[in-house]
Protein backbone atom coordinates (compact mmCIF):
# COMPACT_ATOMS: atom_id res chain seq x y z
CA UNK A 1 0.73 230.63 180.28
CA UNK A 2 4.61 231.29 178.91
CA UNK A 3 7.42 232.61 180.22
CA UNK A 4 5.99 235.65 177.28
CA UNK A 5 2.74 236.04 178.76
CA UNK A 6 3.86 235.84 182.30
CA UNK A 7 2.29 238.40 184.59
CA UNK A 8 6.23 238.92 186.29
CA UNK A 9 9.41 237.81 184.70
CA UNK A 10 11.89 238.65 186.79
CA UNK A 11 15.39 240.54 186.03
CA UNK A 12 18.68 239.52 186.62
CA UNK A 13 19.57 242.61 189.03
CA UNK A 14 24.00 242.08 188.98
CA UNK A 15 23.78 242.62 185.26
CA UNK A 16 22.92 246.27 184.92
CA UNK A 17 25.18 246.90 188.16
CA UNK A 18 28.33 244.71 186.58
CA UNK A 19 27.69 246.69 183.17
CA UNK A 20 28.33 249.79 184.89
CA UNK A 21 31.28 248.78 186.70
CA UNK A 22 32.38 247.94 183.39
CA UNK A 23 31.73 250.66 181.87
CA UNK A 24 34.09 252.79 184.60
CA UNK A 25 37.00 250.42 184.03
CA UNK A 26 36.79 251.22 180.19
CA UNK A 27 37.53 254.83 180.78
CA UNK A 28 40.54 254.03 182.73
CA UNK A 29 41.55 251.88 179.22
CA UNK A 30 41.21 255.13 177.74
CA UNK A 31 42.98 257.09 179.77
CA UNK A 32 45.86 255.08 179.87
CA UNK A 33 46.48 254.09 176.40
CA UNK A 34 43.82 257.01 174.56
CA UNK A 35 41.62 254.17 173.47
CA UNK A 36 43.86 252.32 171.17
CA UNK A 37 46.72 249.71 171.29
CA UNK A 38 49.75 250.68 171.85
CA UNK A 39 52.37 251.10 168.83
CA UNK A 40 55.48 250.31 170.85
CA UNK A 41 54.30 248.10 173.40
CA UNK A 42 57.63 248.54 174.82
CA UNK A 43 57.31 252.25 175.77
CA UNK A 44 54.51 251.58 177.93
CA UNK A 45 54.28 249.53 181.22
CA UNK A 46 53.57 245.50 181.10
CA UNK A 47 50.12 246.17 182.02
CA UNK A 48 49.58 248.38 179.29
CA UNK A 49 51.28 246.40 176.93
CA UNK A 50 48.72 243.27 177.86
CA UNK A 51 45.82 245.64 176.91
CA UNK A 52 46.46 244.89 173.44
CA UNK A 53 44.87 241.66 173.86
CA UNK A 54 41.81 242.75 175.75
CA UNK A 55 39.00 241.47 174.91
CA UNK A 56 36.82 243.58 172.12
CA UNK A 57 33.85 244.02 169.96
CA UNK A 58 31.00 244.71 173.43
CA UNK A 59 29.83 247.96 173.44
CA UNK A 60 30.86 248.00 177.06
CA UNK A 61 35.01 247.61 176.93
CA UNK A 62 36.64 245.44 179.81
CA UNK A 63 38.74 247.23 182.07
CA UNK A 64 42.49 247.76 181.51
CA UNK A 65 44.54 245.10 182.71
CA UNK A 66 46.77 248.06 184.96
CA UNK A 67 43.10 248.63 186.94
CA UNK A 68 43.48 244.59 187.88
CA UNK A 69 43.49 244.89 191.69
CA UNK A 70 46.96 242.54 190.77
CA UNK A 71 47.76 243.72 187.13
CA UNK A 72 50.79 241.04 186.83
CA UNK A 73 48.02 238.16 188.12
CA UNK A 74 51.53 236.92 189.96
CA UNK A 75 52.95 237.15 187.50
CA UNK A 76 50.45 234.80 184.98
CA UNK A 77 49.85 237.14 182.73
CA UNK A 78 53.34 237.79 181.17
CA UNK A 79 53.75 234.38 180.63
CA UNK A 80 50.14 233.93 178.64
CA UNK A 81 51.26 237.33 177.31
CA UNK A 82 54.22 235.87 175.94
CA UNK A 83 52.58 232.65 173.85
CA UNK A 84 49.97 235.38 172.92
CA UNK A 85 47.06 234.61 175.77
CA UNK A 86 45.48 237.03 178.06
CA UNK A 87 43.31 236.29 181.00
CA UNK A 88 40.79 238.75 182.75
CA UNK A 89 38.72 237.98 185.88
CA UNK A 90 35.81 239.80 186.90
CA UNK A 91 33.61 238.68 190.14
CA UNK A 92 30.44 240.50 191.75
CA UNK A 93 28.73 240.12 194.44
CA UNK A 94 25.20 241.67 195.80
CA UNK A 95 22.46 242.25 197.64
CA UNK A 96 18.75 243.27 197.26
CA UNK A 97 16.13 244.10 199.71
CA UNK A 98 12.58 246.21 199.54
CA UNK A 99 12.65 248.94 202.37
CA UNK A 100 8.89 248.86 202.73
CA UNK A 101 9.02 245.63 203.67
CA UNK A 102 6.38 244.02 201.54
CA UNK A 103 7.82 240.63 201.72
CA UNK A 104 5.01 238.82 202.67
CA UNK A 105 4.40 235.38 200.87
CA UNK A 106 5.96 233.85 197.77
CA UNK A 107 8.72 235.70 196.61
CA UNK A 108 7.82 237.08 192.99
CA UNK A 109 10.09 239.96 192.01
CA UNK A 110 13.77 240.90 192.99
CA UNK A 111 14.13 242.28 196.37
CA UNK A 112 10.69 241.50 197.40
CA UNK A 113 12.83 239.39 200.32
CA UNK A 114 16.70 239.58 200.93
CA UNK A 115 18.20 238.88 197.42
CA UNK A 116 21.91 237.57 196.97
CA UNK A 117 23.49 237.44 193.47
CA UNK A 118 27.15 236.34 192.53
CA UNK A 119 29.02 235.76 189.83
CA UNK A 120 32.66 235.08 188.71
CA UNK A 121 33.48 235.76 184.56
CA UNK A 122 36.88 234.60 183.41
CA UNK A 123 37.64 235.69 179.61
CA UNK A 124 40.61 234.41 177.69
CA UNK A 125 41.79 236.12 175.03
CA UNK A 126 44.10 234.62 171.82
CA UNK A 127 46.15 236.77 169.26
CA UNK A 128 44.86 235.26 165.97
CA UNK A 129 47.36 237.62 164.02
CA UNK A 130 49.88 234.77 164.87
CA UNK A 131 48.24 232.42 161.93
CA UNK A 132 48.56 235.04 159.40
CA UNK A 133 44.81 237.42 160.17
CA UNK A 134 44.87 241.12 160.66
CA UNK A 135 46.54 242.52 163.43
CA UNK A 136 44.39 242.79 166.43
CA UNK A 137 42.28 239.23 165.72
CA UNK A 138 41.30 237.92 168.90
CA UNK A 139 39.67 234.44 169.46
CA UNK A 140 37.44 234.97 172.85
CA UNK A 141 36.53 232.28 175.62
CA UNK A 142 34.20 232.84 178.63
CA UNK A 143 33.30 231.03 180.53
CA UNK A 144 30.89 232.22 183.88
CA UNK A 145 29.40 231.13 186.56
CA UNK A 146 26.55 232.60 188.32
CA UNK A 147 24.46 232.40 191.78
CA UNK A 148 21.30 233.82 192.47
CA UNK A 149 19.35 233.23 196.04
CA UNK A 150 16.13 233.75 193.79
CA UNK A 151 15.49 231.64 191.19
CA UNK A 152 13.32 233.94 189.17
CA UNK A 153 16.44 236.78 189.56
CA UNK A 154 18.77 234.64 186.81
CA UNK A 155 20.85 232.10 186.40
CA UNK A 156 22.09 229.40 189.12
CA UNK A 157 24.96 227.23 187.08
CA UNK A 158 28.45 227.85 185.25
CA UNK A 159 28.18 228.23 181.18
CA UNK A 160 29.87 229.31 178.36
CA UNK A 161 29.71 232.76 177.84
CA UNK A 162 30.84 233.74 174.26
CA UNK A 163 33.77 231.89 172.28
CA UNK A 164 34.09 233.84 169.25
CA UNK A 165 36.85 235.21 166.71
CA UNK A 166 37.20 238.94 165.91
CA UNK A 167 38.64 240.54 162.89
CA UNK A 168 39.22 244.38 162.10
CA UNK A 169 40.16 245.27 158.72
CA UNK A 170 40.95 248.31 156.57
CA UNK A 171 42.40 249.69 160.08
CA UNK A 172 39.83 249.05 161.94
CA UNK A 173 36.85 251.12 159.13
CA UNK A 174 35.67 247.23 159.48
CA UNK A 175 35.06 244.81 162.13
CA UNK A 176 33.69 241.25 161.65
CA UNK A 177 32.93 239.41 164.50
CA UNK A 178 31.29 235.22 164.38
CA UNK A 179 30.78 232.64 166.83
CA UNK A 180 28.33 231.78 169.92
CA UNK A 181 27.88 235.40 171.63
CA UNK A 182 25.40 237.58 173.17
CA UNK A 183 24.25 239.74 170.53
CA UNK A 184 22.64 242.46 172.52
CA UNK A 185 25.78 243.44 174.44
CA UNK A 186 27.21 244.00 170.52
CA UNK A 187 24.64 246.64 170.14
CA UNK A 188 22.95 249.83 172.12
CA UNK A 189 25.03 250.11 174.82
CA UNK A 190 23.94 248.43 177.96
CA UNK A 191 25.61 250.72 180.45
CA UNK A 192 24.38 253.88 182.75
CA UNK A 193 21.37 255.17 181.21
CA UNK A 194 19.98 252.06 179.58
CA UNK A 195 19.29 250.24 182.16
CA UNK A 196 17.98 251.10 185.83
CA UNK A 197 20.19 248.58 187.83
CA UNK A 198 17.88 248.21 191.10
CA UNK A 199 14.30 247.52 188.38
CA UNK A 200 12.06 245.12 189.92
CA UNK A 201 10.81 244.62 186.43
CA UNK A 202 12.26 241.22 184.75
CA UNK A 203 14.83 240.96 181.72
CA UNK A 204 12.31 240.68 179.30
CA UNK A 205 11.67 244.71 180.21
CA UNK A 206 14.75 245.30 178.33
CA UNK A 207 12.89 245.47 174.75
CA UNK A 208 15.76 243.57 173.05
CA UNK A 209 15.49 240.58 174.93
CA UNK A 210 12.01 240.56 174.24
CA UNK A 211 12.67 240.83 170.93
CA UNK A 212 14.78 237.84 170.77
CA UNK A 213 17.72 239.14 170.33
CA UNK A 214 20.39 237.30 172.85
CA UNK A 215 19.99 237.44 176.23
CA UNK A 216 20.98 235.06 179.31
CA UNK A 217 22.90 233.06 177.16
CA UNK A 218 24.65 233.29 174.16
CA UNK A 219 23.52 232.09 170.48
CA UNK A 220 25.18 231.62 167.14
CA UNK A 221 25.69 235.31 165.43
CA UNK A 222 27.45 237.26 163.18
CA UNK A 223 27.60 240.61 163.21
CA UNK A 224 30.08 243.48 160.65
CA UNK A 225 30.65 246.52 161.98
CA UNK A 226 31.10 249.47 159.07
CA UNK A 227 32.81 252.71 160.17
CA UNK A 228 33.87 255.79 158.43
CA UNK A 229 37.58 257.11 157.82
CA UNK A 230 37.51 259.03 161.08
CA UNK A 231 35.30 256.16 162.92
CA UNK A 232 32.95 258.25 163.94
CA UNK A 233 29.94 257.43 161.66
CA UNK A 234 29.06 253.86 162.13
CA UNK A 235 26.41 251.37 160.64
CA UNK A 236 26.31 248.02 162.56
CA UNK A 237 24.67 244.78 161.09
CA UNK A 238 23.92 241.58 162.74
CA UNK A 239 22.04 237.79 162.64
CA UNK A 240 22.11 235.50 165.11
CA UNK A 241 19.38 232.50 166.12
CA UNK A 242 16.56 233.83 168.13
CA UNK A 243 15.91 233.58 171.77
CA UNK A 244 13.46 231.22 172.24
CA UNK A 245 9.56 232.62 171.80
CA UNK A 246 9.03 230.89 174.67
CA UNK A 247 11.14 233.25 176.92
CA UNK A 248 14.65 233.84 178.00
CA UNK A 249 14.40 231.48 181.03
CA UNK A 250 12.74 228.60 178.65
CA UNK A 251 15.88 229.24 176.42
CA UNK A 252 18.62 229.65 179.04
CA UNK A 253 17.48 225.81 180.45
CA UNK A 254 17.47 224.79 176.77
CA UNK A 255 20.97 225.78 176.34
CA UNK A 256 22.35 224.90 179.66
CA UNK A 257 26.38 224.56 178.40
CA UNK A 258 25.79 227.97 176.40
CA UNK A 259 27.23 226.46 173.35
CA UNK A 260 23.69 224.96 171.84
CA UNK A 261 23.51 226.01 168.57
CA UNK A 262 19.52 225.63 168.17
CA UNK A 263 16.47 225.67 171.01
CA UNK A 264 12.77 224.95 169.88
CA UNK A 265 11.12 227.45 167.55
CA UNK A 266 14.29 229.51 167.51
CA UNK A 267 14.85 231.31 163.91
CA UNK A 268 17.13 233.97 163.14
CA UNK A 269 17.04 237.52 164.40
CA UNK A 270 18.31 240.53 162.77
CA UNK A 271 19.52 243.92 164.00
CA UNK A 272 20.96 247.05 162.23
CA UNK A 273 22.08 250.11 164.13
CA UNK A 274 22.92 253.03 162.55
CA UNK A 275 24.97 255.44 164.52
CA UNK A 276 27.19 258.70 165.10
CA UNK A 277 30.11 258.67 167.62
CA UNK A 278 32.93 260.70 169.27
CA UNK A 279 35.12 260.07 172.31
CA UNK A 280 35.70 262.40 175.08
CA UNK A 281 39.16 264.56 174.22
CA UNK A 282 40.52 268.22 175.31
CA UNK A 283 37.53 270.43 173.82
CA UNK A 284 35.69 267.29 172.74
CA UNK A 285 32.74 265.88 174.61
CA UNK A 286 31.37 262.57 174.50
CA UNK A 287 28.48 262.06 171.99
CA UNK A 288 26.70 259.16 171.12
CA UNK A 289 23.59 259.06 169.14
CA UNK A 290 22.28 255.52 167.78
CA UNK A 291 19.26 253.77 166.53
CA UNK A 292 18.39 250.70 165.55
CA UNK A 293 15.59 248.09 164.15
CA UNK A 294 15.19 244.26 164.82
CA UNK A 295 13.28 241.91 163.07
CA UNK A 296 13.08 238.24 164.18
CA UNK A 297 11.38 235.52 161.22
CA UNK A 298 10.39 233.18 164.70
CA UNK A 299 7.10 232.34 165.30
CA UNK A 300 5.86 234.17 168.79
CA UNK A 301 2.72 233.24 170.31
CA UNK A 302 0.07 236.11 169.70
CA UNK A 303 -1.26 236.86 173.52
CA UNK A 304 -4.47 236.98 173.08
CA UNK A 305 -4.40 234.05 170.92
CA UNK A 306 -1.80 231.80 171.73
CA UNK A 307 -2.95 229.48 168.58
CA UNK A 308 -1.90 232.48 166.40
CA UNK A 309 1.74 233.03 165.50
CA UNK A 310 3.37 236.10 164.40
CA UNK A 311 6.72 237.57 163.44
CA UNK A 312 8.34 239.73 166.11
CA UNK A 313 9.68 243.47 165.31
CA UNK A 314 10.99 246.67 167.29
CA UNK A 315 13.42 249.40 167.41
CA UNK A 316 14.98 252.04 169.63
CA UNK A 317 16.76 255.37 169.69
CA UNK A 318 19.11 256.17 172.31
CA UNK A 319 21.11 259.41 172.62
CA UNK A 320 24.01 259.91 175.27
CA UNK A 321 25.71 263.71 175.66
CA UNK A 322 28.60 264.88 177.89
CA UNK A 323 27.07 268.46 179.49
CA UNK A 324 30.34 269.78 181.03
CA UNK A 325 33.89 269.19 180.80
CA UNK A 326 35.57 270.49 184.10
CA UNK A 327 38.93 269.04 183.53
CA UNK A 328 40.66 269.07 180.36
CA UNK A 329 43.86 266.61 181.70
CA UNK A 330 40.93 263.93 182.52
CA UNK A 331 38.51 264.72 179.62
CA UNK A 332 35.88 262.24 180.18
CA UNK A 333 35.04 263.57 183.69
CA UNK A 334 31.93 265.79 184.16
CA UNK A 335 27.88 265.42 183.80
CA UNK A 336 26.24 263.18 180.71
CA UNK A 337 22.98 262.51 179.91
CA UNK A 338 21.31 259.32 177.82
CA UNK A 339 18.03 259.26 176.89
CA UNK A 340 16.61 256.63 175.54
CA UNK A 341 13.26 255.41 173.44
CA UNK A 342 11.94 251.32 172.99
CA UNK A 343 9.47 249.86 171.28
CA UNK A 344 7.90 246.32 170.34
CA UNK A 345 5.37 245.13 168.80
CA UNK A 346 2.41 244.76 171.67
CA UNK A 347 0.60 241.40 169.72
CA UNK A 348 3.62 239.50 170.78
CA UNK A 349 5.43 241.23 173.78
CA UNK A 350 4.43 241.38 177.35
CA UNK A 351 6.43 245.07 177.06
CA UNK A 352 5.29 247.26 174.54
CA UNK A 353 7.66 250.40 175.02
CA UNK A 354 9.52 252.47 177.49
CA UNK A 355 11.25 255.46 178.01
CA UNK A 356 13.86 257.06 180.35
CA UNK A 357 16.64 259.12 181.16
CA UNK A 358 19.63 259.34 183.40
CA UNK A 359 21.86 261.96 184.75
CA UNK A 360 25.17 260.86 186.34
CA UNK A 361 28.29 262.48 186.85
CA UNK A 362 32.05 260.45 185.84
CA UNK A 363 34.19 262.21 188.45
CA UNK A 364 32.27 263.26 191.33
CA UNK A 365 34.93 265.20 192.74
CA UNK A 366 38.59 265.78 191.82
CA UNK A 367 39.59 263.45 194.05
CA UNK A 368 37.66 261.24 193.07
CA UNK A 369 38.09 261.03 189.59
CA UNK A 370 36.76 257.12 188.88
CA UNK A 371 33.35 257.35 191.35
CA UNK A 372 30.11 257.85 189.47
CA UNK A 373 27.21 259.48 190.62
CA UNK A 374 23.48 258.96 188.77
CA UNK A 375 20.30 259.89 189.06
CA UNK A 376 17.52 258.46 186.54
CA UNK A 377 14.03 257.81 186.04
CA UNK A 378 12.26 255.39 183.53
CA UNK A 379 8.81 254.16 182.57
CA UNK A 380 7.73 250.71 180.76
CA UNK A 381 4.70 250.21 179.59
CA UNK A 382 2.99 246.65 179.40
CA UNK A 383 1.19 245.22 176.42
CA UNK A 384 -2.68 246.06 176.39
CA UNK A 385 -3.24 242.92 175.13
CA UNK A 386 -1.11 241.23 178.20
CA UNK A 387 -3.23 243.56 180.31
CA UNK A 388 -6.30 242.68 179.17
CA UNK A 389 -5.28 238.79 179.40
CA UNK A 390 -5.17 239.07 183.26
CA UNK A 391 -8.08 241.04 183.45
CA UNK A 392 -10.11 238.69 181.76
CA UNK A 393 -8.45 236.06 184.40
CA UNK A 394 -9.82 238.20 187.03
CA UNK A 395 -6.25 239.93 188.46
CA UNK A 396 -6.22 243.63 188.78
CA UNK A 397 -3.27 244.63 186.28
CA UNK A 398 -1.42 247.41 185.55
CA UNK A 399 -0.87 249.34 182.55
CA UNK A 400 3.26 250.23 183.20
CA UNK A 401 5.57 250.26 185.49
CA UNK A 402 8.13 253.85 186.83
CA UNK A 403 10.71 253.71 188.49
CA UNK A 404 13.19 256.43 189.99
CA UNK A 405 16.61 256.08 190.44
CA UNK A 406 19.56 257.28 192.87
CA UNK A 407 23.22 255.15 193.17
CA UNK A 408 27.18 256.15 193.74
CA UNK A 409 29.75 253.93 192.33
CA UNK A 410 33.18 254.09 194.73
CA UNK A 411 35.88 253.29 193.59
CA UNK A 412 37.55 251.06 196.78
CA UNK A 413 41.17 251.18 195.29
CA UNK A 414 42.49 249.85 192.24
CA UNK A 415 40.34 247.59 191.03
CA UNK A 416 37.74 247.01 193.32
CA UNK A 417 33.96 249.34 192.98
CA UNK A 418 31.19 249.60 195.89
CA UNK A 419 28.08 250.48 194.32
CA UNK A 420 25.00 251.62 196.10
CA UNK A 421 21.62 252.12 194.96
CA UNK A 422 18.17 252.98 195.73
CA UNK A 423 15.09 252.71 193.06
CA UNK A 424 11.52 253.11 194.12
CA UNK A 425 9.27 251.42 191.79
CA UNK A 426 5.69 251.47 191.42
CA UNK A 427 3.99 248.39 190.11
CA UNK A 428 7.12 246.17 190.74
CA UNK A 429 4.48 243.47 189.06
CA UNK A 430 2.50 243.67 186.24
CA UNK A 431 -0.36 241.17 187.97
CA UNK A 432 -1.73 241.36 190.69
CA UNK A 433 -1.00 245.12 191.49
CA UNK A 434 1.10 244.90 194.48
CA UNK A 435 2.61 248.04 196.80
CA UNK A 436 5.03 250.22 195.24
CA UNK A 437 8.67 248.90 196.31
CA UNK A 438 11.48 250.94 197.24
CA UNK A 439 14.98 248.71 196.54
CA UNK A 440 18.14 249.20 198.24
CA UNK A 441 20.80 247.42 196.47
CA UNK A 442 24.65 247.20 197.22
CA UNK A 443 27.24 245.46 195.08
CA UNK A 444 30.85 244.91 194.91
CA UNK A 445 32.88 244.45 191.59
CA UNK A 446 36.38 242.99 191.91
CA UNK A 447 38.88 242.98 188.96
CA UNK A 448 41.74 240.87 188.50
């Protein structure tokens, strides 16, 4: 059986949870510098002024460098500043346990027993405008390391991340972006609302992984980003080499150092996302409606006839709203919504489609204008074919998979983010059917 048909792959759990920390420290980017670089750098404090080499072209923006717990890095980062380098450090750290205490045998899914996760992301930034690009080209270098107390709950080494080049043109109406990346992160928006971060369910659950488009690791893409004159109608275009068919975990071990530019049976992938966006401003609320199709020319495995190949194909629609605007000196504060739709083609996926939607609040209370409160639920549905497959092999299966989620981001000090969670799950498995689980997860995101 592969890592496709497998009755349980498992999930990453730090990823959704980092994403969202992430996604906080972008609004403080925005508030400080109204989401673009500065014109006179010197007008604005050093911090600031490093900003305009943050790393871009994610969905999810890295934090300003003035919400680094030290924003000077001892005073580092004016000197890489100065030869046109920046440097950002992100580290989190986690744990995962089931409440209902079902952690009887072999550990199978993510919390099931204790669960520790770490990780420590260092991303170096280059100003390529200095050899005669655009202004804003940035060259990007990652490297990460990672530590998981499961094995099935990610990755366990140190890899290369994404080293890429980014260049904006026609002030900024176009974006081109090439090297060895994770293509997914370019696209949807994996923040609050797209994924649940305390799912039992593994990372193929997250359609565009199963799709093939990249995952754990990164692969060689390209991807052109096409906006209008006020940049808020977008259309977003990318290729990059497949996943593996045989699974993220079968391609992650393939491509240990990150920077493998082919794994078995890996073909290219494509993905277009068509879209409509506005920032949060004073009488503006957030809106951000997108959807997109993939199509991957690999040969997957059909499941109920693993001698059969097939081409691999899917979409999704995902709509995020901002429902009240409370405070018109902090914008982006107040309740949103996202909502979002996945599907795959079930002859070649383990999951079919899913649905869900999430309620959280940016700004739980004046004075606490960074903490994030959410509420969400979500359900995935497995493949009937899958299904069927470990019926036939005599394990009672189920058909999908909700869960129901409830987590506060606090923001420690500058910096530094506690966030809780609690999910309850039913069918944390796809086979056997085990006990509904009910995760508690805590993490802590440092930024330096």
């Amino acid at each position: 059986m592969t890592d496709t048909q497998s009755p349980n792959p498992q999930k990453p759990r730090h990823l959704g949870e980092r994403a969202l920390a992430l996604m906080l420290s972008g609004l403080f980017a925005t508030v400080l510098l109204g989401g673009t670089a500065p014109a006179v750098a010197q007008a604005l404090p050093n911090c600031a002024k490093y900003d305009q080499l943050n790393h871009r072209g994610s969905e999810v923006p890295y934090p300003s460098n003035c919400e680094a717990i030290d924003p000077e890095l001892g005073g580092l980062r004016e000197k890489l500043f100065s030869r046109g380098w920046n440097l950002q450090v992100v580290t989190t750290q986690g744990l995962t346990y089931d409440l209902r205490g079902n952690d009887g045998g072999p550990q199978i899914y993510t919390g099931q027993k204790p669960t520790a996760n770490a990780s420590v992301s260092l991303v170096f930034t280059h100003d390529l405008s200095r050899y005669g690009l655009p202004d804003g080209s940035l060259l990007t270098f990652a490297p990460v390391a990672g530590y998981t107390s499961f094995s099935g709950a990610g990755l366990s080494h140190a890899y290369i991340n994404q080293l890429s080049a980014m260049v904006p043109l026609n002030d900024g109406q176009v974006v081109l972006q090439a090297g060895q990346y994770n293509m997914a992160s370019q696209f949807y928006g994996q923040a609050i609302g797209n994924n649940l971060a305390a799912s039992a369910l593994g990372p193929q659950s997250f359609i565009l992984y199963g799709l093939g488009v990249g995952g754990l690791k990164p692969t060689p893409a390209f991807d052109i980003r096409l906006s209008s004159a006020d940049k808020r109608f977008y259309t977003h275009f990318g290729v990059a080499r497949s996943i593996s068919p045989d699974g993220l975990f079968a391609d992650g071990e393939e491509n240990h150092s990150g920077l493998k530019f082919s794994t078995r049976g890996a073909k290219a992938v494509f993905i277009n996302e068509v879209g409509y966006r506005v920032q949060p401003d004073v009488n503006q609320r957030n809106i951000w409606l997108r959807a997109g199709a993939v199509y991957n020319t690999s040969d997957f495995a059909h499941l109920d006839d693993p001698a059969t190949t097939g081409k691999n194909y899917g979409g999704y629609v995902v709509a995020t709203y901002q429902l009240s605007q409370p405070d018109m000196s902090a914008p982006y504060r107040g309740w949103y919504f996202t909502g979002s739709v996945n599907f795959a083609r079930k002859q070649v996926n383990a999951f079919s489609h899913d649905a869900g939607l999430v309620f959280y609040r940016i700004g739980t209370f004046k004075s606490r204008p960074y903490d994030v409160f959410s509420i969400g639920a979500a359900k995935t549905y497995f493949s009937d074919v899958v299904v069927q497959n470990a019926t036939d092999l005599g394990l009672e299966a189920a058909s999908s998979s909700t869960s129901f989620l409830a987590s506060y981001t606090y923001r420690l000090q500058q910096g530094a983010y506690l966030q809780s969670a609690i999910t309850y799950i039913d069918n944390p498995t796809l086979a056997p059917v085990r006990p509904s689980a009910l995760n508690a997860s805590v993490n802590l995101t440092l930024v330096f």
